[in-house]
Protein backbone atom coordinates (compact mmCIF):
# COMPACT_ATOMS: atom_id res chain seq x y z
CA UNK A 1 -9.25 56.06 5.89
CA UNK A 2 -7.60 53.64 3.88
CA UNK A 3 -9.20 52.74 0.34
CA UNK A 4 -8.59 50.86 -2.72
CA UNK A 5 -4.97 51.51 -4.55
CA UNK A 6 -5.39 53.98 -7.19
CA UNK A 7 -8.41 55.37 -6.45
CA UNK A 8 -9.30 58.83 -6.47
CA UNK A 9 -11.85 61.31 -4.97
CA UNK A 10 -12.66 64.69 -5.98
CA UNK A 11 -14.37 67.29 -3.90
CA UNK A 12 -15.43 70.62 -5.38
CA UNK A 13 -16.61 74.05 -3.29
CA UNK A 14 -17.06 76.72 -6.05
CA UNK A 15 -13.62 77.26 -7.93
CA UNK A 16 -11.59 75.47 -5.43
CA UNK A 17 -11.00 71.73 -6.76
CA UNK A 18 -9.46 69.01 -3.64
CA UNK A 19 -8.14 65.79 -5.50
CA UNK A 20 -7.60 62.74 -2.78
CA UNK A 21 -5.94 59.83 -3.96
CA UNK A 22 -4.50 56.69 -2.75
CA UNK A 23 -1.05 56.36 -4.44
CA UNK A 24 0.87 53.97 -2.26
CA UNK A 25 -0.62 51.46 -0.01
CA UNK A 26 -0.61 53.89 3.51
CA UNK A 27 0.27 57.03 1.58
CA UNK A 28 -3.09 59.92 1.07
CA UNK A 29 -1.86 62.36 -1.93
CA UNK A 30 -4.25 65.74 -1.12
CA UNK A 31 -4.04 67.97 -4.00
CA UNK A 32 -5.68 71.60 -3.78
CA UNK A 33 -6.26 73.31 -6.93
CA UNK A 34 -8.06 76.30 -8.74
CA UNK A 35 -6.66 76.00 -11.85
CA UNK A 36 -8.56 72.46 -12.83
CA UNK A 37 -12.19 73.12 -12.88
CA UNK A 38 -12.82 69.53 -14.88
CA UNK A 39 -10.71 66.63 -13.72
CA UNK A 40 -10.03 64.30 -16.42
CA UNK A 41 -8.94 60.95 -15.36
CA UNK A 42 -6.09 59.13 -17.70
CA UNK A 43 -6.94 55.61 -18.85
CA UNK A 44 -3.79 54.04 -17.69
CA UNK A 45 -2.98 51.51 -14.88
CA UNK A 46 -2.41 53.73 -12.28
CA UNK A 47 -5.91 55.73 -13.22
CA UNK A 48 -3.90 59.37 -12.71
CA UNK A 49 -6.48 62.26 -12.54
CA UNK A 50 -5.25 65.50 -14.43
CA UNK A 51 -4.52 67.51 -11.07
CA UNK A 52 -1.64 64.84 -10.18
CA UNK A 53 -0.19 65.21 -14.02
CA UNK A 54 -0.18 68.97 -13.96
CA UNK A 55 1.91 68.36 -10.49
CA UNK A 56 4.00 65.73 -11.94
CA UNK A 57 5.09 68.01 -14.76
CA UNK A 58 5.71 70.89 -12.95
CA UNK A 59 7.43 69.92 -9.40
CA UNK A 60 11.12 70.37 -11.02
CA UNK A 61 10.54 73.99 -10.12
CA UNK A 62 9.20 73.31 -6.78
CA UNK A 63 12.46 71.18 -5.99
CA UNK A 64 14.87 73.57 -7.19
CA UNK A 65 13.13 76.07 -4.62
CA UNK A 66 13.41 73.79 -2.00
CA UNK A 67 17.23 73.49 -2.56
CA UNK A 68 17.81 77.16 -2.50
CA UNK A 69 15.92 77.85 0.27
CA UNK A 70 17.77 74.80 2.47
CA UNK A 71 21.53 76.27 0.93
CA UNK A 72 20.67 80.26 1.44
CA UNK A 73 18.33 80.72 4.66
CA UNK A 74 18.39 83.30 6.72
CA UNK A 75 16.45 81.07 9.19
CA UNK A 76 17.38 81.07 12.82
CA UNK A 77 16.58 78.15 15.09
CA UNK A 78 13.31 78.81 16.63
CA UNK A 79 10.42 77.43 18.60
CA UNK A 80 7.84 80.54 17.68
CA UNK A 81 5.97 79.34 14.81
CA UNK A 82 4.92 83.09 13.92
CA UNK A 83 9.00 83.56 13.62
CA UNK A 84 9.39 80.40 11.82
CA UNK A 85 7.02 81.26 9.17
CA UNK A 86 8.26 85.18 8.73
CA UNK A 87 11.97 83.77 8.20
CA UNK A 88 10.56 80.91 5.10
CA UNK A 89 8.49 83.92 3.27
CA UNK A 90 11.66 86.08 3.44
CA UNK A 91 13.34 83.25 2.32
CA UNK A 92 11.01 82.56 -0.59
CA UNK A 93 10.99 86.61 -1.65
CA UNK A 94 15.17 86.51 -1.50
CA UNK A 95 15.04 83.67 -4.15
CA UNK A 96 12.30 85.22 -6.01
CA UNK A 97 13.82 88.31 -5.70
CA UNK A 98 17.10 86.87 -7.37
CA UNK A 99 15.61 84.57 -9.69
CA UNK A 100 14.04 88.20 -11.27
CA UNK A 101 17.15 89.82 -11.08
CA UNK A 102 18.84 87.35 -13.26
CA UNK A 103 15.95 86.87 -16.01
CA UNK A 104 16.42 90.82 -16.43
CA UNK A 105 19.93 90.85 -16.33
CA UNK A 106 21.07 87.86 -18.20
């Protein structure tokens, strides 16, 4: 499925909003969403809709996850998937968890 650079699709079922863009020359960008109901598109080069923005501005947060779950796993090396999975939500309600405890705490 290769299309023209830049361009964007939008598919909508109910609330649920998928954004499919072509950022790169072979690189998709699927964006799932149920927080944009209407997707603006910016009038800019690149032709960004509003789903990729909102993700632009708010990945920091994803990244800094991403770090603290790769520096304090409790992960095991596995082949089950079902295992695999248990061990990253663990993971992900540890750093929640302790991301909590220090906004009460100070």
């Amino acid at each position: 499925m290769k299309e023209e650079l830049h361009s964007c699709k939008l598919y909508r079922s109910g609330d649920i909003t998928l954004t499919a863009c072509q950022g790169k020359v072979n690189k998709h960008v699927l964006i799932l969403s149920r927080m944009h109901k209407d997707i603006t598109v910016a009038d800019n080069e690149k032709k960004t809709p509003e789903t990729v923005s909102s993700y632009n501005e708010t990945k920091y947060g994803v990244d800094i996850l991403d770090q603290m779950a790769e520096k304090y796993t409790c992960r095991s090396s596995t082949r089950r998937w079902p295992a695999h999975s248990f061990q990253n939500t663990l993971d992900l309600a540890v750093i929640s968890a302790r991301v909590l405890y220090k906004e009460i705490t100070n």
